[in-house]
C-alpha atoms as a PDB file:
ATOM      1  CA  UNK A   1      66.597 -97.415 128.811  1.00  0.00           C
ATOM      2  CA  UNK A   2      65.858 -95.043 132.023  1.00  0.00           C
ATOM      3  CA  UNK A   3      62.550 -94.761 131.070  1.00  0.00           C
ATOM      4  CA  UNK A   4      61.797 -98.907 130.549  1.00  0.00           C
ATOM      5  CA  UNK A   5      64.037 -99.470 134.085  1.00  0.00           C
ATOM      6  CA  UNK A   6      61.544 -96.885 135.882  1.00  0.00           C
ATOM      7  CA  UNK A   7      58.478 -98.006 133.937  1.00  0.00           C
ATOM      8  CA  UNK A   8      59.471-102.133 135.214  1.00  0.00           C
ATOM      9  CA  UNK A   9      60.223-100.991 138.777  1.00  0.00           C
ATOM     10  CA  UNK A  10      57.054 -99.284 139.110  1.00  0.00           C
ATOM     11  CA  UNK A  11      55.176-102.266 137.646  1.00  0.00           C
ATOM     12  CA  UNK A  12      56.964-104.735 139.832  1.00  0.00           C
ATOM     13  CA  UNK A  13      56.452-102.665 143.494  1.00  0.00           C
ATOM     14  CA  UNK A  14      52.858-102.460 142.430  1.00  0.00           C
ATOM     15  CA  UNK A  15      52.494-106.288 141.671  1.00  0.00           C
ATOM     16  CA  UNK A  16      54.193-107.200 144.416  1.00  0.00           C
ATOM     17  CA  UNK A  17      53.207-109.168 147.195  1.00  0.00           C
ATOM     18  CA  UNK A  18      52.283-108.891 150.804  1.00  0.00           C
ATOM     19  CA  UNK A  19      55.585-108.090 152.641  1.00  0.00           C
ATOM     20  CA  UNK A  20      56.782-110.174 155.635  1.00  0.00           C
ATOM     21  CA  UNK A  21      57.308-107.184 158.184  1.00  0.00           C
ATOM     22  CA  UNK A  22      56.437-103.363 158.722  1.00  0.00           C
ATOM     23  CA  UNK A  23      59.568-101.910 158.532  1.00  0.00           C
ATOM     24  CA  UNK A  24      62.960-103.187 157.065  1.00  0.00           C
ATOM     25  CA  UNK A  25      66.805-101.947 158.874  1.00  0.00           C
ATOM     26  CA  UNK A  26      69.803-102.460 156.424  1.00  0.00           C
ATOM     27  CA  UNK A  27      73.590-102.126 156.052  1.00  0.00           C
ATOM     28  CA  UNK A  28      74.916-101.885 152.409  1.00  0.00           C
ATOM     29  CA  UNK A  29      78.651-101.747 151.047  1.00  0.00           C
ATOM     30  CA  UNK A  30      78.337-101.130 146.724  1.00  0.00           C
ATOM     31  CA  UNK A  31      80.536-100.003 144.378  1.00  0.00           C
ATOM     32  CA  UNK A  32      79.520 -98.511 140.458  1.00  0.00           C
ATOM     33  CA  UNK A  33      81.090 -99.191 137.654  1.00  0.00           C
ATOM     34  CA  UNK A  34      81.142 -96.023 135.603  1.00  0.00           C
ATOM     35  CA  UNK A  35      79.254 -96.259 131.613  1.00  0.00           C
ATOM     36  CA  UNK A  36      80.270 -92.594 130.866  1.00  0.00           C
ATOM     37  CA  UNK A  37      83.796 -91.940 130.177  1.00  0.00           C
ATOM     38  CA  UNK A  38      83.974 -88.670 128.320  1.00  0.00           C
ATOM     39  CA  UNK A  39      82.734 -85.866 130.828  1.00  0.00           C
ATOM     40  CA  UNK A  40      83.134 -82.826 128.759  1.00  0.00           C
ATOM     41  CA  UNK A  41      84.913 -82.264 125.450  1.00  0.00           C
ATOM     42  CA  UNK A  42      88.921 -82.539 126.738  1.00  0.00           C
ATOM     43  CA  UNK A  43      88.156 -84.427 130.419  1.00  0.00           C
ATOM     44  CA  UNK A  44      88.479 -88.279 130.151  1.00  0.00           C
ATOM     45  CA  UNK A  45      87.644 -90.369 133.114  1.00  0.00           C
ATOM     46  CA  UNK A  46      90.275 -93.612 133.135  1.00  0.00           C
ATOM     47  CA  UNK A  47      89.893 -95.230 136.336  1.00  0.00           C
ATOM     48  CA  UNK A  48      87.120 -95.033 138.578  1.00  0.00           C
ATOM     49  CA  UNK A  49      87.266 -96.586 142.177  1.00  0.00           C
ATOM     50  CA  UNK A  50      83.937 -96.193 144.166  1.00  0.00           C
ATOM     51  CA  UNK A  51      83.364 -97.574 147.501  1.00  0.00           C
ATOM     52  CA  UNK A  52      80.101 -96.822 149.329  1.00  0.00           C
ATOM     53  CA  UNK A  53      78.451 -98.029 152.817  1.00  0.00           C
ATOM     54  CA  UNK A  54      75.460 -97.068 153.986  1.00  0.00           C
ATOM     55  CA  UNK A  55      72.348 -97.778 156.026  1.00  0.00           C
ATOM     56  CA  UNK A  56      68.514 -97.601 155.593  1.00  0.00           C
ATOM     57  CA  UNK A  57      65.501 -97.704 157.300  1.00  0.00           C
ATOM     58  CA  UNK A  58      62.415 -98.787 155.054  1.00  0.00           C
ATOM     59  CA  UNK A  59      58.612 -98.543 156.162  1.00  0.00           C
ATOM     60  CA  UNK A  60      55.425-100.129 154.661  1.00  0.00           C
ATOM     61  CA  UNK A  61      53.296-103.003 154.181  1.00  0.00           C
ATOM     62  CA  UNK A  62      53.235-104.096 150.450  1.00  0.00           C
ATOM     63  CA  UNK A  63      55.564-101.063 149.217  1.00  0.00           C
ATOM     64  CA  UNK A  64      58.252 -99.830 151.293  1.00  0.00           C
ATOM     65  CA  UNK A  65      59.454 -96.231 151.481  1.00  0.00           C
ATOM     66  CA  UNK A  66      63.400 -95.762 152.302  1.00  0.00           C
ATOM     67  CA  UNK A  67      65.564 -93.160 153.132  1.00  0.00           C
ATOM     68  CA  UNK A  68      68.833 -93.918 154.675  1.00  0.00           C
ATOM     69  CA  UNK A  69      72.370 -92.291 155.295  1.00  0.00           C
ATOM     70  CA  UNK A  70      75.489 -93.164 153.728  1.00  0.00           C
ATOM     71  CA  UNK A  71      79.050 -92.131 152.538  1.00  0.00           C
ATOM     72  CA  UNK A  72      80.451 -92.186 148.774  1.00  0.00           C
ATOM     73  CA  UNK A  73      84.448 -92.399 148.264  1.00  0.00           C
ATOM     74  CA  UNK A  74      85.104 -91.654 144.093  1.00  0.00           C
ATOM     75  CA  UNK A  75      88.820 -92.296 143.214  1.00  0.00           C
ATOM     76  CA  UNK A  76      89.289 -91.062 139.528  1.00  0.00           C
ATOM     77  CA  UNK A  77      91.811 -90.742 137.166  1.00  0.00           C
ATOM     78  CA  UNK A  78      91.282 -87.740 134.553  1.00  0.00           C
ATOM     79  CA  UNK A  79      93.143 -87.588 131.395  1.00  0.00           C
ATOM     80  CA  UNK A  80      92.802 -83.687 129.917  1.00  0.00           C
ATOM     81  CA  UNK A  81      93.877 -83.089 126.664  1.00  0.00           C
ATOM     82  CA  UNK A  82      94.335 -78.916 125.579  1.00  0.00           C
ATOM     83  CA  UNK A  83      93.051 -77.791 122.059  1.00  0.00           C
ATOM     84  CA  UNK A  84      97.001 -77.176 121.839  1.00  0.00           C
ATOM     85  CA  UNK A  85      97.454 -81.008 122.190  1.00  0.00           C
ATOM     86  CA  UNK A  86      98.729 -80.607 125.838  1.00  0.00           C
ATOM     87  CA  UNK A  87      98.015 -83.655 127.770  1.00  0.00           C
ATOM     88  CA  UNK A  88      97.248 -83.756 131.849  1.00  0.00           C
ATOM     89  CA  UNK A  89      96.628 -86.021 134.291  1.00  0.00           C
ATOM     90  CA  UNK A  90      96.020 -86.591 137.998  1.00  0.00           C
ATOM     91  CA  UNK A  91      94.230 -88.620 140.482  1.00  0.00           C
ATOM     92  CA  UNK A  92      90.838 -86.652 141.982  1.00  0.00           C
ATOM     93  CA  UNK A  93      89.389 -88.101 145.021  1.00  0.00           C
ATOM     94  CA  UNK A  94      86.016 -86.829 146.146  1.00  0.00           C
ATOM     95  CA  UNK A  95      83.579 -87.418 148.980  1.00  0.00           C
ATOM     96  CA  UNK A  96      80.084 -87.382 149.372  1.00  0.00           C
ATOM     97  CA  UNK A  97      77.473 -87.488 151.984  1.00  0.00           C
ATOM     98  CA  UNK A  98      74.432 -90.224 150.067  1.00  0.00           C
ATOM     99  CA  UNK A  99      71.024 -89.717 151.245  1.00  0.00           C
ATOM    100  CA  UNK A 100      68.346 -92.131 149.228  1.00  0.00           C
ATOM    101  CA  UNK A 101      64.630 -92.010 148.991  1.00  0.00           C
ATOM    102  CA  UNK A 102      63.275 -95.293 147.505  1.00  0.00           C
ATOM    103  CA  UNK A 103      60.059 -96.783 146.388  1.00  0.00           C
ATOM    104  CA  UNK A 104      60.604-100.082 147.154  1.00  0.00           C
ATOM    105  CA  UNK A 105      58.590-103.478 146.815  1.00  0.00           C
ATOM    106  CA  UNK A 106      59.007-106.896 147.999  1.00  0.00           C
ATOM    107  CA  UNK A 107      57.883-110.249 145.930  1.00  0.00           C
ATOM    108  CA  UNK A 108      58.957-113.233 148.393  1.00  0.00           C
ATOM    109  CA  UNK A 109      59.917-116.331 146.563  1.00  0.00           C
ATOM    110  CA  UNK A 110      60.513-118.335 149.879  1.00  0.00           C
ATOM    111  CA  UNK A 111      60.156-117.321 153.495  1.00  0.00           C
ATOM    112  CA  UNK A 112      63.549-116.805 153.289  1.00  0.00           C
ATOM    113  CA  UNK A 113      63.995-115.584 149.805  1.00  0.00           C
ATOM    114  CA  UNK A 114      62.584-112.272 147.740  1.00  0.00           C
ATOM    115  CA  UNK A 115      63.246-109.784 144.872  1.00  0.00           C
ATOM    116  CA  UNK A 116      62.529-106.167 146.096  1.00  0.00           C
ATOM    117  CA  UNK A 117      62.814-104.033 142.871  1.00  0.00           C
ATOM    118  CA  UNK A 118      62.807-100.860 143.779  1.00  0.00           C
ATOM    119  CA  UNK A 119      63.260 -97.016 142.566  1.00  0.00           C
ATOM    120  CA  UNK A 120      64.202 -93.419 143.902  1.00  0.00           C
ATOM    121  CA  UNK A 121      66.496 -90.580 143.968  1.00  0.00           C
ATOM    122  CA  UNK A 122      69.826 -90.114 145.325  1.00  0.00           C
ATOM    123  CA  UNK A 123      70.780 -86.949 146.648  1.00  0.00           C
ATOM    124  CA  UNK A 124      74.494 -86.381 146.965  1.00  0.00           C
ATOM    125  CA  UNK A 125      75.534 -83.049 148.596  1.00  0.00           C
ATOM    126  CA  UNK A 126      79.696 -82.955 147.598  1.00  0.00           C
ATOM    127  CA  UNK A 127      81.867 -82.779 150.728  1.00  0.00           C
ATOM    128  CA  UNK A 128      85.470 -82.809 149.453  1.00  0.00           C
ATOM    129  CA  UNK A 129      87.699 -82.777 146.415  1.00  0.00           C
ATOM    130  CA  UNK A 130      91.865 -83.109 147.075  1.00  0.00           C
ATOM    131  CA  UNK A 131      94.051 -81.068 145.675  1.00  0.00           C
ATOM    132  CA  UNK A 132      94.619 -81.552 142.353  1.00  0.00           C
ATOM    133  CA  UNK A 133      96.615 -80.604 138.963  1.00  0.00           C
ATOM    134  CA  UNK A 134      94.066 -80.139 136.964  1.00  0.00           C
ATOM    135  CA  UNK A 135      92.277 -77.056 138.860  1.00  0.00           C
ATOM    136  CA  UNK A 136      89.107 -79.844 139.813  1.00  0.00           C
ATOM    137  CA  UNK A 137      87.653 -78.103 143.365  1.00  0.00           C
ATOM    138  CA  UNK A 138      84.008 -77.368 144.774  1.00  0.00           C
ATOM    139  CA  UNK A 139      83.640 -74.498 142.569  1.00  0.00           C
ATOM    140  CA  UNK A 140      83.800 -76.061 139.038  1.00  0.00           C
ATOM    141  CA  UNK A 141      82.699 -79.817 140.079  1.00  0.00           C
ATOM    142  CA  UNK A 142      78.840 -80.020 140.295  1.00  0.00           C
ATOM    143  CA  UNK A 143      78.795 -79.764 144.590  1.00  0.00           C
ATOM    144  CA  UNK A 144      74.710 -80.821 144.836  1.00  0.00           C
ATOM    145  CA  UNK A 145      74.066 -84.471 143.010  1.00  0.00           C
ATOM    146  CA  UNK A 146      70.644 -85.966 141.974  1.00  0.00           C
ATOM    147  CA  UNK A 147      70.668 -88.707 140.593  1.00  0.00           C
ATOM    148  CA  UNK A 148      67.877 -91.693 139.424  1.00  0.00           C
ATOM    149  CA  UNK A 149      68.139 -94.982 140.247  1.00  0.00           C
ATOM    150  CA  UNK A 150      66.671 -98.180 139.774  1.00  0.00           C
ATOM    151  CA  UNK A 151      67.038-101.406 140.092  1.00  0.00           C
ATOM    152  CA  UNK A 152      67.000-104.686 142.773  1.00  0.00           C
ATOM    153  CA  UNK A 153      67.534-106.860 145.511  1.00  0.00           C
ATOM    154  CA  UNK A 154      67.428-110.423 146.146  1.00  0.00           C
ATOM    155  CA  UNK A 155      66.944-111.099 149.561  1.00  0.00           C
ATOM    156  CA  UNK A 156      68.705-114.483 150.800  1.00  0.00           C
ATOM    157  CA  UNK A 157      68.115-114.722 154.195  1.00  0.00           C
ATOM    158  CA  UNK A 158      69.639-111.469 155.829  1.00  0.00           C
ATOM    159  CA  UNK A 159      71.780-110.981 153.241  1.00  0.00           C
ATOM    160  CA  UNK A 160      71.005-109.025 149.852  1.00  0.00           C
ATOM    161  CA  UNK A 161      72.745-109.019 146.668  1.00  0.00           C
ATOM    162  CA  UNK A 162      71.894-106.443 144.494  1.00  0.00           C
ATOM    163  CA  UNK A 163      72.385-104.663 141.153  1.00  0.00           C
ATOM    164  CA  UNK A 164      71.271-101.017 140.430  1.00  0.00           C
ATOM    165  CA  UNK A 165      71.533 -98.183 137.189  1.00  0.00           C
ATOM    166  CA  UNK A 166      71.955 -94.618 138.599  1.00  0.00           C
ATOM    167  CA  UNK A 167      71.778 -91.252 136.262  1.00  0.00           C
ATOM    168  CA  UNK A 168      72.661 -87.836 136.942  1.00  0.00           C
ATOM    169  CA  UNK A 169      70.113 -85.142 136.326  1.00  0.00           C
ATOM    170  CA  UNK A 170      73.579 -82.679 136.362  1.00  0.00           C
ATOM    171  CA  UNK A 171      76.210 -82.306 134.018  1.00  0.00           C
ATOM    172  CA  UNK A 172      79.911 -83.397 136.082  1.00  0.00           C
ATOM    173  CA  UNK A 173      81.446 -79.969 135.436  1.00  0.00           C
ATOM    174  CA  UNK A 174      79.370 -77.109 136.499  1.00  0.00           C
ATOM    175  CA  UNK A 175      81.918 -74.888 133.768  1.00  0.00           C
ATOM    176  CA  UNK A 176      81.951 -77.249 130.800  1.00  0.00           C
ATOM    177  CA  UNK A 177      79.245 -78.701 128.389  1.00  0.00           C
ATOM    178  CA  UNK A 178      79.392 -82.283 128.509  1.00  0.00           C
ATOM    179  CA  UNK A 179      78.100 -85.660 129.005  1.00  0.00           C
ATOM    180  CA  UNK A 180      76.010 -86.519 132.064  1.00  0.00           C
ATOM    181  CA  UNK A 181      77.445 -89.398 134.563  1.00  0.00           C
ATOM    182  CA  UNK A 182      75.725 -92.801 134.982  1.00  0.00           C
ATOM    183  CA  UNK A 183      76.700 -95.726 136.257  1.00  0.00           C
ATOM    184  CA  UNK A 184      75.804 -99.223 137.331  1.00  0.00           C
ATOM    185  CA  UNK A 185      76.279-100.477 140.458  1.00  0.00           C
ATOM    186  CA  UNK A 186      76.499-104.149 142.553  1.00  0.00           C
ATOM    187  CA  UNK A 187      75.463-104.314 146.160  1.00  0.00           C
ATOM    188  CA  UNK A 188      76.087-106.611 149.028  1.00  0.00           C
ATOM    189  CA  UNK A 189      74.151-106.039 152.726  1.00  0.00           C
ATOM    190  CA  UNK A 190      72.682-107.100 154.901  1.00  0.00           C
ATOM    191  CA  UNK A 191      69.347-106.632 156.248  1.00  0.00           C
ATOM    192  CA  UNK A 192      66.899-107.226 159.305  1.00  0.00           C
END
């Protein structure tokens, strides 16, 4: 699936059109929706809240490059369950600083309306984790994120709705073996 998302949001920046300015300034507020649950063989993700805001600047004529600054809030419930049967659990909040670089392209419908697929990295540096139960800190949570993303934008106006797949290159846990996050995500900005 990564590899069919990256393969159409290559495609679709390429065919797109001529864009209607230089250079592109957005706001963004998102949230993901997690589609791994089961981060390593005894830590279970329940609940997952995830607000993010962030700005961009983009730059190009018929593909824009992006890079931006923004700030991600995860609220998550872990369930841990011991080989003894013990059970845990406790509320983790972390924070990180967001920084994407996108690929992105713009295929105008309208004057006033457009898709803008697009594709990049996200690099998340960790700032925080709270104090937990469960022994969760900077030193046994992966602290430097990359992740892929693709997806899209429609463009009504100056607002944007969009909808987006992000996978981590890293494993959650920097101490356990386990699966790696990803996530899908729904956007609302706005842009000028």
């Amino acid at each position: 699936m990564r590899k069919t998302l990256i393969i159409a949001g290559i495609i679709l920046a390429a065919l797109s059109m001529q864009a209607q300015n230089w250079y592109q300034i957005g706001l963004r507020v998102s949230t993901q929706i997690p589609l791994v649950r089961e981060y390593s063989d005894v830590d279970y993700l329940s609940t997952l809240r995830t607000p993010h805001v962030g700005v961009y600047f983009r730059a190009g004529k018929y593909v824009y490059g992006e890079v931006g600054i923004g700030y991600q809030y995860f609220r998550s419930r872990f369930d841990v369950t011991l080989s003894d049967g013990t059970e845990f659990s406790d509320m983790i909040q972390t924070h990180y600083l967001v920084l994407p670089f996108k690929a992105v392209g713009e295929v105008p419908i309208t004057k006033k309306i457009a898709f803008l697929p697009y594709v990049g990295v996200l690099y998340q540096p960790l700032l925080k984790v709270s104090e937990n139960v469960l022994g969760y800190d900077k030193t046994n949570i992966e602290n430097q994120w990359a992740l892929l993303t693709a997806g899209f934008d429609f463009r009504l106006g100056f607002i944007t709705l969009g909808v987006d797949y992000r996978y981590s290159f890293q494993n959650y846990f920097t101490n356990k073996e386990g699966r790696k996050p990803q996530y899908i995500g729904i956007s609302l900005g706005v842009i000028f």
